[in-house]
C-alpha atoms as a PDB file:
ATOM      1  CA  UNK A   1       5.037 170.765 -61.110  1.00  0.00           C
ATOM      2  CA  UNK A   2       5.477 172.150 -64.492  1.00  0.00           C
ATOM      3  CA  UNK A   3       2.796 173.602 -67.160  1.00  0.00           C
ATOM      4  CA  UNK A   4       2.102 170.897 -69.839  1.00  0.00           C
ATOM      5  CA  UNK A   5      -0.771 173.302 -71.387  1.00  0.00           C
ATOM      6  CA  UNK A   6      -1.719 176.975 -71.154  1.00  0.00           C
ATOM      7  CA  UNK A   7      -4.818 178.838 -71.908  1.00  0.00           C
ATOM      8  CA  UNK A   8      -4.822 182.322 -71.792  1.00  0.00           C
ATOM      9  CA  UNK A   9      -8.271 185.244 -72.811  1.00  0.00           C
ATOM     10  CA  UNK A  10      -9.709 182.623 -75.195  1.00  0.00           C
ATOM     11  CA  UNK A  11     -12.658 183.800 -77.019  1.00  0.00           C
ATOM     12  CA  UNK A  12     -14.731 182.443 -79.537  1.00  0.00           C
ATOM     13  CA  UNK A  13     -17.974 183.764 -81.109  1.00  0.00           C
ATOM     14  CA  UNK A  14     -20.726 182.199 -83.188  1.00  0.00           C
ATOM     15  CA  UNK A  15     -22.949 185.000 -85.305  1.00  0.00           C
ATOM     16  CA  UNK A  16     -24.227 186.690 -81.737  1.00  0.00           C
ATOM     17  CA  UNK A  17     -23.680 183.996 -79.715  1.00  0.00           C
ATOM     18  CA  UNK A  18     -20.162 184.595 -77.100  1.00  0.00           C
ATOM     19  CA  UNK A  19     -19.532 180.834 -76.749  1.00  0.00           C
ATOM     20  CA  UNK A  20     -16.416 181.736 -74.595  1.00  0.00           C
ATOM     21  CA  UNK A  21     -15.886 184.785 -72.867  1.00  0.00           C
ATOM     22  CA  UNK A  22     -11.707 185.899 -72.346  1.00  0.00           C
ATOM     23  CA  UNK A  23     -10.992 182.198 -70.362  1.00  0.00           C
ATOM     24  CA  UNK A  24      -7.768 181.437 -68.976  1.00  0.00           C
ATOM     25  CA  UNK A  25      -6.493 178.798 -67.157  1.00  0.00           C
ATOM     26  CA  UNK A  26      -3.299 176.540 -66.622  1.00  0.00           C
ATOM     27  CA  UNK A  27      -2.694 172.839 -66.519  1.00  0.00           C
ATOM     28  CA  UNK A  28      -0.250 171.038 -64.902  1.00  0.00           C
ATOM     29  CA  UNK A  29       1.726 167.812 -65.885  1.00  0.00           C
ATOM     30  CA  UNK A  30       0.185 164.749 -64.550  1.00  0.00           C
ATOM     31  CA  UNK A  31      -3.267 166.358 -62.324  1.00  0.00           C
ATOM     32  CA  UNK A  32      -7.121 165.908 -63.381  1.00  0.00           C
ATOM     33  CA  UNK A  33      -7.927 169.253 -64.246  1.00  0.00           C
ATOM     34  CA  UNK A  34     -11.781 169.651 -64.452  1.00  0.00           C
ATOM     35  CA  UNK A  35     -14.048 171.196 -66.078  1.00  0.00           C
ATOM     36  CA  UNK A  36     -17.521 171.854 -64.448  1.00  0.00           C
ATOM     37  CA  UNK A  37     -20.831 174.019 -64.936  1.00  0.00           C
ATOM     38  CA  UNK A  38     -24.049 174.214 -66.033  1.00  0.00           C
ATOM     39  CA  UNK A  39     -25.159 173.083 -69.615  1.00  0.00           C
ATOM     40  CA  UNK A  40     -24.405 175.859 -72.449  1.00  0.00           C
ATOM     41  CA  UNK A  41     -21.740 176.728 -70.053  1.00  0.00           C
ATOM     42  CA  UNK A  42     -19.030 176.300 -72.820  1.00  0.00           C
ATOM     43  CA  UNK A  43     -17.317 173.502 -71.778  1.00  0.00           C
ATOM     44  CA  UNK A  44     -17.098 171.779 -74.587  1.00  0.00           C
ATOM     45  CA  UNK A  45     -16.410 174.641 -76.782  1.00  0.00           C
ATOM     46  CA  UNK A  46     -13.168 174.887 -74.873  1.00  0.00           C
ATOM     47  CA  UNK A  47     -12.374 171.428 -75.700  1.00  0.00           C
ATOM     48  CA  UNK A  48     -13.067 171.783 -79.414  1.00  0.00           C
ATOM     49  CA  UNK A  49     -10.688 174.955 -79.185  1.00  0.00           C
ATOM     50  CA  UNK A  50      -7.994 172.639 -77.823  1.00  0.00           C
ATOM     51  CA  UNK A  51      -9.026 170.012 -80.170  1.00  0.00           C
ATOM     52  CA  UNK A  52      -8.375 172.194 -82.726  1.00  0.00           C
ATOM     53  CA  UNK A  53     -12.255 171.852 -84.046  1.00  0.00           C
ATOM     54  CA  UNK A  54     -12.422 175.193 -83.726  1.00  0.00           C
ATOM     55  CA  UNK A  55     -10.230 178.170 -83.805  1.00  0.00           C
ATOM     56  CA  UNK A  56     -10.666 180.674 -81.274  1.00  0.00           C
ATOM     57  CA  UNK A  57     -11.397 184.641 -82.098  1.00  0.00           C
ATOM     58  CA  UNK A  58      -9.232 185.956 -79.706  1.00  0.00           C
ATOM     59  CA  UNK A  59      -6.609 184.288 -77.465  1.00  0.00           C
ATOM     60  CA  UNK A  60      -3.919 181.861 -77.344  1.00  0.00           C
ATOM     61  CA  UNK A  61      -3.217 177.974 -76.336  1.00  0.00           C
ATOM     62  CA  UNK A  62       0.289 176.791 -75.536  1.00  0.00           C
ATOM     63  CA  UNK A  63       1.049 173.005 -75.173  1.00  0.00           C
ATOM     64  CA  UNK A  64       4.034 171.514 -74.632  1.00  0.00           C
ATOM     65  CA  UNK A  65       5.969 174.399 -75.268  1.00  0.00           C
ATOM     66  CA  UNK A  66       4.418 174.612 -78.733  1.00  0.00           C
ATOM     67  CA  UNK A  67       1.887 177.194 -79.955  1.00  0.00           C
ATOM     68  CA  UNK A  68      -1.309 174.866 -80.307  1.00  0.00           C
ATOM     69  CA  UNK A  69      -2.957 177.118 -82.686  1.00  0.00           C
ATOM     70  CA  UNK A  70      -0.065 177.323 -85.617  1.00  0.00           C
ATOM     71  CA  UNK A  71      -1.663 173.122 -86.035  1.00  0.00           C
ATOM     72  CA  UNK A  72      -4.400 171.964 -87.765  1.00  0.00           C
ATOM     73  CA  UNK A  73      -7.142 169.101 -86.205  1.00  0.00           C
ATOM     74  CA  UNK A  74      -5.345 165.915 -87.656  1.00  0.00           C
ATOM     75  CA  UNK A  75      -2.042 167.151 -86.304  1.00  0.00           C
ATOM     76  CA  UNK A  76      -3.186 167.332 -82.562  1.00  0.00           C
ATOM     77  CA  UNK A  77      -2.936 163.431 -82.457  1.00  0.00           C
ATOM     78  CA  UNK A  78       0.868 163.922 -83.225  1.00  0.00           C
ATOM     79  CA  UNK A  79       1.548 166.689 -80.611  1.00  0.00           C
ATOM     80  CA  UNK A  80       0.091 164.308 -78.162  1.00  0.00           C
ATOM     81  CA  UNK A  81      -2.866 165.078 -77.601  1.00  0.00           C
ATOM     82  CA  UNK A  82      -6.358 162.063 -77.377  1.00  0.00           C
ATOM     83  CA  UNK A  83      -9.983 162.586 -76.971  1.00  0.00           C
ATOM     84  CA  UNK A  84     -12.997 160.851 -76.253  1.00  0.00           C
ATOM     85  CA  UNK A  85     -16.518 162.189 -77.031  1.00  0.00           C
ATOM     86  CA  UNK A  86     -20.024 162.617 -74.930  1.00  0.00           C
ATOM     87  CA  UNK A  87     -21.626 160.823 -77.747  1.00  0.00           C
ATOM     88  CA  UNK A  88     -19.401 157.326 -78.651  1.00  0.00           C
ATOM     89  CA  UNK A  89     -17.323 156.848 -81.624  1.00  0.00           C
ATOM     90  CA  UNK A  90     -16.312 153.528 -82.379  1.00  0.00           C
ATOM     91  CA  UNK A  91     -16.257 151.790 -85.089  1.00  0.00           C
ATOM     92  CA  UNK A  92     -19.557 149.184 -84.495  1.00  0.00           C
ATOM     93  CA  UNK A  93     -18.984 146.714 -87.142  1.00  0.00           C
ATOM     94  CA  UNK A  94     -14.895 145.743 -86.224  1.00  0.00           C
ATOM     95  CA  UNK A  95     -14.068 144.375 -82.934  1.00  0.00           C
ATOM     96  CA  UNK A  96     -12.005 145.825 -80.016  1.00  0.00           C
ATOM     97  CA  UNK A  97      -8.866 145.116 -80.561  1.00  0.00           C
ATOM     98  CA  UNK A  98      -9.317 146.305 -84.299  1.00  0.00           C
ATOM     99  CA  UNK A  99     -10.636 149.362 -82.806  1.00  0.00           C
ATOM    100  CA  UNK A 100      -7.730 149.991 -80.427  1.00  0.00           C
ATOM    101  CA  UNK A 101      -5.161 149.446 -83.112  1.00  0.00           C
ATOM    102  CA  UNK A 102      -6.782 152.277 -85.065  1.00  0.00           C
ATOM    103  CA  UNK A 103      -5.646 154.396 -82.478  1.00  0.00           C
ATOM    104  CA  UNK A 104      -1.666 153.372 -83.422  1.00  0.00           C
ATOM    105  CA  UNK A 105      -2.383 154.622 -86.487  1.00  0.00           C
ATOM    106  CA  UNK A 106      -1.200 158.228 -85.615  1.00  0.00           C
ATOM    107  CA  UNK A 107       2.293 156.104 -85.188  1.00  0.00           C
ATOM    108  CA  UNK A 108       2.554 154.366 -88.597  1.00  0.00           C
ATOM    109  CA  UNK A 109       6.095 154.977 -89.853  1.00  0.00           C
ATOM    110  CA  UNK A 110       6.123 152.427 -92.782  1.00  0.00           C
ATOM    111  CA  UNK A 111       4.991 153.691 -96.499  1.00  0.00           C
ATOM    112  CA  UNK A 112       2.181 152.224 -98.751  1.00  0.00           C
ATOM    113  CA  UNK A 113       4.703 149.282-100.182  1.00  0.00           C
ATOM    114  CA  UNK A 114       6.257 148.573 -97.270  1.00  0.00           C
ATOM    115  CA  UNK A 115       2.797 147.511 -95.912  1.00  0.00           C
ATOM    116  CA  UNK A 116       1.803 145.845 -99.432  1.00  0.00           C
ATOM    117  CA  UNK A 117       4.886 143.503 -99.453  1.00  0.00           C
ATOM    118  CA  UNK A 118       4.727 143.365 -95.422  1.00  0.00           C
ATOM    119  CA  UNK A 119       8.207 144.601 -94.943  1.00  0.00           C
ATOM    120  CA  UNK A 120      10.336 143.405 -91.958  1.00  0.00           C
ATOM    121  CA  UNK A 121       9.535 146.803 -90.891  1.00  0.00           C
ATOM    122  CA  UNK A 122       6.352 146.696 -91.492  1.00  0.00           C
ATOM    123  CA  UNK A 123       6.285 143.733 -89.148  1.00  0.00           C
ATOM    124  CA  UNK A 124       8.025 145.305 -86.492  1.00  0.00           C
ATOM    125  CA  UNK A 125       5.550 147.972 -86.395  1.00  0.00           C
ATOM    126  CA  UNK A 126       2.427 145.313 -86.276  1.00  0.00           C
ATOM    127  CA  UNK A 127       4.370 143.864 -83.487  1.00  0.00           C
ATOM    128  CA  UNK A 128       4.886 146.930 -81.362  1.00  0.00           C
ATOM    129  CA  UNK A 129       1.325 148.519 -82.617  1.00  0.00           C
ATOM    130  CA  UNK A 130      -0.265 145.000 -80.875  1.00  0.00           C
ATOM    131  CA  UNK A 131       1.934 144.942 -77.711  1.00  0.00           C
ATOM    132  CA  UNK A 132       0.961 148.484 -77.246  1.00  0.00           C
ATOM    133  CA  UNK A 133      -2.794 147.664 -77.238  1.00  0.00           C
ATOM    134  CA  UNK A 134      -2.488 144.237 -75.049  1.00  0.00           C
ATOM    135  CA  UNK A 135      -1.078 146.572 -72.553  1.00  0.00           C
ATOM    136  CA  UNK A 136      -4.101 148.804 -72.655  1.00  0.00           C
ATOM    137  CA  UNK A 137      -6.731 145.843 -72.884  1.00  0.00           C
ATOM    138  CA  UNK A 138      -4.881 144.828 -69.910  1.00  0.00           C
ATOM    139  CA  UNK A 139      -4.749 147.932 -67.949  1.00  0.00           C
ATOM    140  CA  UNK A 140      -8.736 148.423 -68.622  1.00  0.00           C
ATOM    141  CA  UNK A 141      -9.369 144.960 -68.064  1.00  0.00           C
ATOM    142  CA  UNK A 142     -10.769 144.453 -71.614  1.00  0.00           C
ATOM    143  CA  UNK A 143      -9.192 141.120 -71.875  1.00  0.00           C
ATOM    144  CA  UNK A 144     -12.941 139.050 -72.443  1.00  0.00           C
ATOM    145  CA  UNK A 145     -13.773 141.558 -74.885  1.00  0.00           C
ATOM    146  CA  UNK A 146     -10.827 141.665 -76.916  1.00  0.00           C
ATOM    147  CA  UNK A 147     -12.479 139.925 -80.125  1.00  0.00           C
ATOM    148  CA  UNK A 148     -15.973 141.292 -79.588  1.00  0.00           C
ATOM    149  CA  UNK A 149     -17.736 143.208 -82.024  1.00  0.00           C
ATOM    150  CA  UNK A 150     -18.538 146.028 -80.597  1.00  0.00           C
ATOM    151  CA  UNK A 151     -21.899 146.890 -81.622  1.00  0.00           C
ATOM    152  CA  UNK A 152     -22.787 143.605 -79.073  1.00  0.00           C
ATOM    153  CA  UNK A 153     -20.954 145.547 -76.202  1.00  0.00           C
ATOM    154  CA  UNK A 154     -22.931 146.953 -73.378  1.00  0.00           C
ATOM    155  CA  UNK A 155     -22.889 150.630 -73.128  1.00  0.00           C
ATOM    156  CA  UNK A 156     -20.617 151.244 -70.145  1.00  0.00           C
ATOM    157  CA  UNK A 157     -18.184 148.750 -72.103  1.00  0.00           C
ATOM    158  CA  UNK A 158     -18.191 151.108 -75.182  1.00  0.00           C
ATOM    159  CA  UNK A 159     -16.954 154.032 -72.852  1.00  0.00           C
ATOM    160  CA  UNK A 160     -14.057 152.135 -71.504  1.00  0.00           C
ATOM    161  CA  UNK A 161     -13.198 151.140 -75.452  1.00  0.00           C
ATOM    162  CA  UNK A 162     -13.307 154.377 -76.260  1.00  0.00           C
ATOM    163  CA  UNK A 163     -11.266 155.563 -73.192  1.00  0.00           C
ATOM    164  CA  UNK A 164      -9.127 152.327 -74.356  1.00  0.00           C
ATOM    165  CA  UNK A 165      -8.689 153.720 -78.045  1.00  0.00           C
ATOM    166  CA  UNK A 166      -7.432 157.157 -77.206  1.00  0.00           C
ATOM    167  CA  UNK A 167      -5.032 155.767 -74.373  1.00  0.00           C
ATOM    168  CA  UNK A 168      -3.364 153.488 -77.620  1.00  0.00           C
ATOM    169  CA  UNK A 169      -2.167 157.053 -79.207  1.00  0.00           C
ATOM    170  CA  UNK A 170       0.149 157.346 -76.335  1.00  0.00           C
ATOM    171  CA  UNK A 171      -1.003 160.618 -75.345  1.00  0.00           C
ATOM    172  CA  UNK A 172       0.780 163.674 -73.052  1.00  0.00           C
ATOM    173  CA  UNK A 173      -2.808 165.339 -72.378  1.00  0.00           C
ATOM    174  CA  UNK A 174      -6.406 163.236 -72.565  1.00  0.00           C
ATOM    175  CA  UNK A 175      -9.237 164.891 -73.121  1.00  0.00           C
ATOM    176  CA  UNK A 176     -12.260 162.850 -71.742  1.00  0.00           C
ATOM    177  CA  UNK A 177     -16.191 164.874 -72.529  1.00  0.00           C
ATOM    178  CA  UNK A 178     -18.298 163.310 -69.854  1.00  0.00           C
ATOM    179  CA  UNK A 179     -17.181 160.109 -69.233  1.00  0.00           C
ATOM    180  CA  UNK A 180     -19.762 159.300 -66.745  1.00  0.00           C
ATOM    181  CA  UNK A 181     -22.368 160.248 -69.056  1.00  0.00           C
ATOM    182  CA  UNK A 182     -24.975 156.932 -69.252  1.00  0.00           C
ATOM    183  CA  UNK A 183     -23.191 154.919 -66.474  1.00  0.00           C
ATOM    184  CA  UNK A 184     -24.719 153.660 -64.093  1.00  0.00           C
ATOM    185  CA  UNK A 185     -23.291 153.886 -60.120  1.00  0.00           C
ATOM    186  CA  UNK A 186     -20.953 151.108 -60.349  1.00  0.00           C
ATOM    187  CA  UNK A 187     -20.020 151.839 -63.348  1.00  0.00           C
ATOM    188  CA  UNK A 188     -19.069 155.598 -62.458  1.00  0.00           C
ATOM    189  CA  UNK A 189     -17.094 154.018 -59.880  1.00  0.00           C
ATOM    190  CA  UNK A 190     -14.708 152.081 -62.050  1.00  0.00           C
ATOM    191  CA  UNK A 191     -14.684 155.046 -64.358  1.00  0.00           C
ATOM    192  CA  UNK A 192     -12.992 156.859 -61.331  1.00  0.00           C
ATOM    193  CA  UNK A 193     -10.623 153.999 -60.761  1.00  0.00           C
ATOM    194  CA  UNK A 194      -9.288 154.050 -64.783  1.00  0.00           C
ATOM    195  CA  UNK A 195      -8.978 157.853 -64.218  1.00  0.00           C
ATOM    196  CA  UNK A 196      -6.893 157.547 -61.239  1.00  0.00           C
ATOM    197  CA  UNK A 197      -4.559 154.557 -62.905  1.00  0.00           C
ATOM    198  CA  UNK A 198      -4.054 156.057 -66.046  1.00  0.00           C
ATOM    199  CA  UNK A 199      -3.022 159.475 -64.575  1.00  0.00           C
ATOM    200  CA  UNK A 200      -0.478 156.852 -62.169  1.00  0.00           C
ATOM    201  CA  UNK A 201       0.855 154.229 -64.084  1.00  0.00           C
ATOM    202  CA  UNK A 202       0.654 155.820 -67.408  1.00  0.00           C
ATOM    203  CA  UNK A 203       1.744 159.397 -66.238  1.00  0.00           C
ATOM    204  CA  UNK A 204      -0.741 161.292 -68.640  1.00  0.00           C
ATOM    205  CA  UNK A 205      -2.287 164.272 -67.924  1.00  0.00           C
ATOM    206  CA  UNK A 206      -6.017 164.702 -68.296  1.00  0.00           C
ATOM    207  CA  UNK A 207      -8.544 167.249 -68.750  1.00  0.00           C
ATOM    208  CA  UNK A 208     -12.309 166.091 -68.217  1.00  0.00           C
ATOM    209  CA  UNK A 209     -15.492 167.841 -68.747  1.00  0.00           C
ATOM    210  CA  UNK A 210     -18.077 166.499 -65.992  1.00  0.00           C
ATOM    211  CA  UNK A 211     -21.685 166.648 -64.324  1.00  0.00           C
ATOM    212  CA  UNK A 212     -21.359 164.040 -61.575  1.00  0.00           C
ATOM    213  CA  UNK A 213     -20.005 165.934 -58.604  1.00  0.00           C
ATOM    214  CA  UNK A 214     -18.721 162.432 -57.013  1.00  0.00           C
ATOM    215  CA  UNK A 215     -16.520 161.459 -59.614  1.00  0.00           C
ATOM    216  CA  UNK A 216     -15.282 165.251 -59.900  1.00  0.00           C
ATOM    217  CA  UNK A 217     -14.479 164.919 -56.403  1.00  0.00           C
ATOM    218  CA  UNK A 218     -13.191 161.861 -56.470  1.00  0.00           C
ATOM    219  CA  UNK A 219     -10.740 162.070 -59.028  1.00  0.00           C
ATOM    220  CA  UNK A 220     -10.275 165.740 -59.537  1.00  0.00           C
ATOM    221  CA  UNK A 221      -7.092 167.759 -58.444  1.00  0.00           C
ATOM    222  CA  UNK A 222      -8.045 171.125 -59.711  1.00  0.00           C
ATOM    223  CA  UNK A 223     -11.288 172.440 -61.329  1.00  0.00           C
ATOM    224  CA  UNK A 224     -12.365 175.235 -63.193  1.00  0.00           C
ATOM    225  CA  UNK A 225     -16.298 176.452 -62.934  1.00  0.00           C
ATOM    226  CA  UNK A 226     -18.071 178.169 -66.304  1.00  0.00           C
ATOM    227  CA  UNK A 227     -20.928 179.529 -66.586  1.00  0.00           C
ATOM    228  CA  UNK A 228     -22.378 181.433 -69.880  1.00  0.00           C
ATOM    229  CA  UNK A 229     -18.899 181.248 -71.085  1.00  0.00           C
ATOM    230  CA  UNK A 230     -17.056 182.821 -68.816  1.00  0.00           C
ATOM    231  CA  UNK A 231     -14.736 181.044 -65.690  1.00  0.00           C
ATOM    232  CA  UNK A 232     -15.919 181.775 -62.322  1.00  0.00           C
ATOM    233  CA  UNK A 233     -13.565 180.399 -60.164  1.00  0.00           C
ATOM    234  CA  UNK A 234     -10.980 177.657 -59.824  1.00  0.00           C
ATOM    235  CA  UNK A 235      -9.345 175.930 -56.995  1.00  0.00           C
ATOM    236  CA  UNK A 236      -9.611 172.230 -55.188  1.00  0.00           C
ATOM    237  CA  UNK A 237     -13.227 170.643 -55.673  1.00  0.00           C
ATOM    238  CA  UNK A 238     -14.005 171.232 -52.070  1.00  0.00           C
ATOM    239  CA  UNK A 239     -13.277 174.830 -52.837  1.00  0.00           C
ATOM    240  CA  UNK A 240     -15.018 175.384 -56.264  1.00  0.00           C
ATOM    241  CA  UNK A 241     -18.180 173.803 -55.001  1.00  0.00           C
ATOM    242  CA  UNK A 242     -18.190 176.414 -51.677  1.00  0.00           C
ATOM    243  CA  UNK A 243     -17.724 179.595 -54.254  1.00  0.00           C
ATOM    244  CA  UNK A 244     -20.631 182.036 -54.212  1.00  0.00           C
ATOM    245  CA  UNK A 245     -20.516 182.502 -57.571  1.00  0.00           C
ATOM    246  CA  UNK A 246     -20.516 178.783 -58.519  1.00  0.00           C
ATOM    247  CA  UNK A 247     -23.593 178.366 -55.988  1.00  0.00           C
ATOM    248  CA  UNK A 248     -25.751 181.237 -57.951  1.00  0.00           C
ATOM    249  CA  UNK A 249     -25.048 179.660 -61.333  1.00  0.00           C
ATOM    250  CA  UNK A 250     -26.267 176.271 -60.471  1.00  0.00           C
ATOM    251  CA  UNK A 251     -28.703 177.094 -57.589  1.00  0.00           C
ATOM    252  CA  UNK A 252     -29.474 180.978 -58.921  1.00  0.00           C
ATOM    253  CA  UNK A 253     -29.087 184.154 -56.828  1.00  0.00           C
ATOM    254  CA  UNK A 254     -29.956 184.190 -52.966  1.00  0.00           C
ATOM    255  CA  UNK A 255     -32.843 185.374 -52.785  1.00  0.00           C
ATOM    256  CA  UNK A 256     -34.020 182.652 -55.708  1.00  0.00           C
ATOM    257  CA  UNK A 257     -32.568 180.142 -53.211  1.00  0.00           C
ATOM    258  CA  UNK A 258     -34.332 181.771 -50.506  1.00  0.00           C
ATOM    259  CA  UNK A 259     -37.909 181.245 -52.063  1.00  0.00           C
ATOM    260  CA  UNK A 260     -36.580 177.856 -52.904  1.00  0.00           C
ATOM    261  CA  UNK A 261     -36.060 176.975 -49.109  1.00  0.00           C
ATOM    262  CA  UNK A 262     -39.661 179.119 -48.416  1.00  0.00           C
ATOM    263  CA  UNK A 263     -41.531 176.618 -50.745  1.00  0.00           C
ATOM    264  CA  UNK A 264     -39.922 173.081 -49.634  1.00  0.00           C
ATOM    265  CA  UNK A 265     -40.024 174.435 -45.882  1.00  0.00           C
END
């Protein structure tokens, strides 16, 4: 299976603060790669690196062949590259399907007349830009919700728009921030099954930042553990999770976990 991105001794540092700490790791075309530890662990701070959000002080990315750092932010949409956010953004006040088709826009060939006059090409492109985003409201099973607003949509709904709107840029590599984060079980569960079709049917390849050890499990092919910015170890899920050092930076040292057993006993 070949490379689709490659990290390697990124390091980024705010005033005092070492955010990341010389991180390196390798992802492969079509797995779940993973992304685990405790909060403040820098997680995120690698994904903003990727994103392009920020620019590490040391280090290098490679995607696709390409040197990910030569590009700005707004031209990581273009190299193939989606995100979705812990924290939701959608636009509230337009409805799904409006929302999805704001994700073709990173695919908008046609000029500023071309849409005024509402060129035959301009057409073609509304045609293609809507087929693109049935397939997606049909793949997430968004179909009922289609022409909702969605500041009326549930919470767990939101996610999957979100998840929905980033899938309708046609990505190589997704980059999903917690996607469990404020689901409830069932919902988690169906979060898992998206994961799994999307990295099947659609043949992208995903990065995820998570908490819930289930759906890491579940879903996961490979995962790299952080803590204080720096990677501890990476391997299967079953294996991560049975590292030493993974164990002492979510449960603390031995003899911490020692007294712990001492004062449930």
């Amino acid at each position: 299976m070949t490379l689709l991105l490659s990290a390697k001794n990124l390091s980024v540092r705010f005033g005092g603060v070492q955010a990341v700490n010389r991180v390196s790791f390798d992802v492969r075309r079509g797995e779940v790669f993973t992304l685990i530890g405790p909060n403040g662990a820098g997680k995120t701070t690698v994904f903003n690196l990727i994103s392009r959000i920020y620019t590490p002080t040391s280090g290098a990315i490679d995607f696709d062949g390409q040197p990910l750092l030569t590009y700005a932010a707004h031209q990581i949409a273009q190299l193939g590259i989606a995100r979705t956010f812990q924290n939701i953004e959608l636009f509230e006040h337009a409805t799904v399907l409006q929302n999805l088709l704001i994700g073709r826009h990173v695919h908008r060939s046609t000029g500023v007349w071309s849409q005024i006059f509402f060129t035959p090409a301009t057409r073609s492109a509304e045609i293609r830009a809507r087929v693109k985003a049935e397939q997606v409201i049909e793949l997430l099973d968004l179909q009922r919700h289609r022409d909702s607003l969605v500041a009326g949509l549930a919470y767990g709904i939101r996610k999957v728009v979100e998840l929905a709107r980033a899938l309708c840029t046609e990505p190589k590599l997704l980059l999903l921030d917690e996607p469990s984060s404020g689901l409830n079980v069932e919902e988690t569960a169906d979060m898992a099954f998206w994961i799994q079709d999307i990295v099947r049917e659609l043949g992208v390849t995903i990065i995820m930042v998570e908490h819930d050890m289930t759906l890491v499990s579940k879903v996961s092919d490979r995962v790299l553990a952080m803590s204080q910015g720096e990677a501890l170890a990476t391997g299967t899920p079953s294996e991560v999770q049975g590292d030493p050092a993974v164990i002492e930076a979510y449960l603390g040292s031995s003899d911490d976990i020692s007294a712990l057993r001492r004062q449930t006993a």
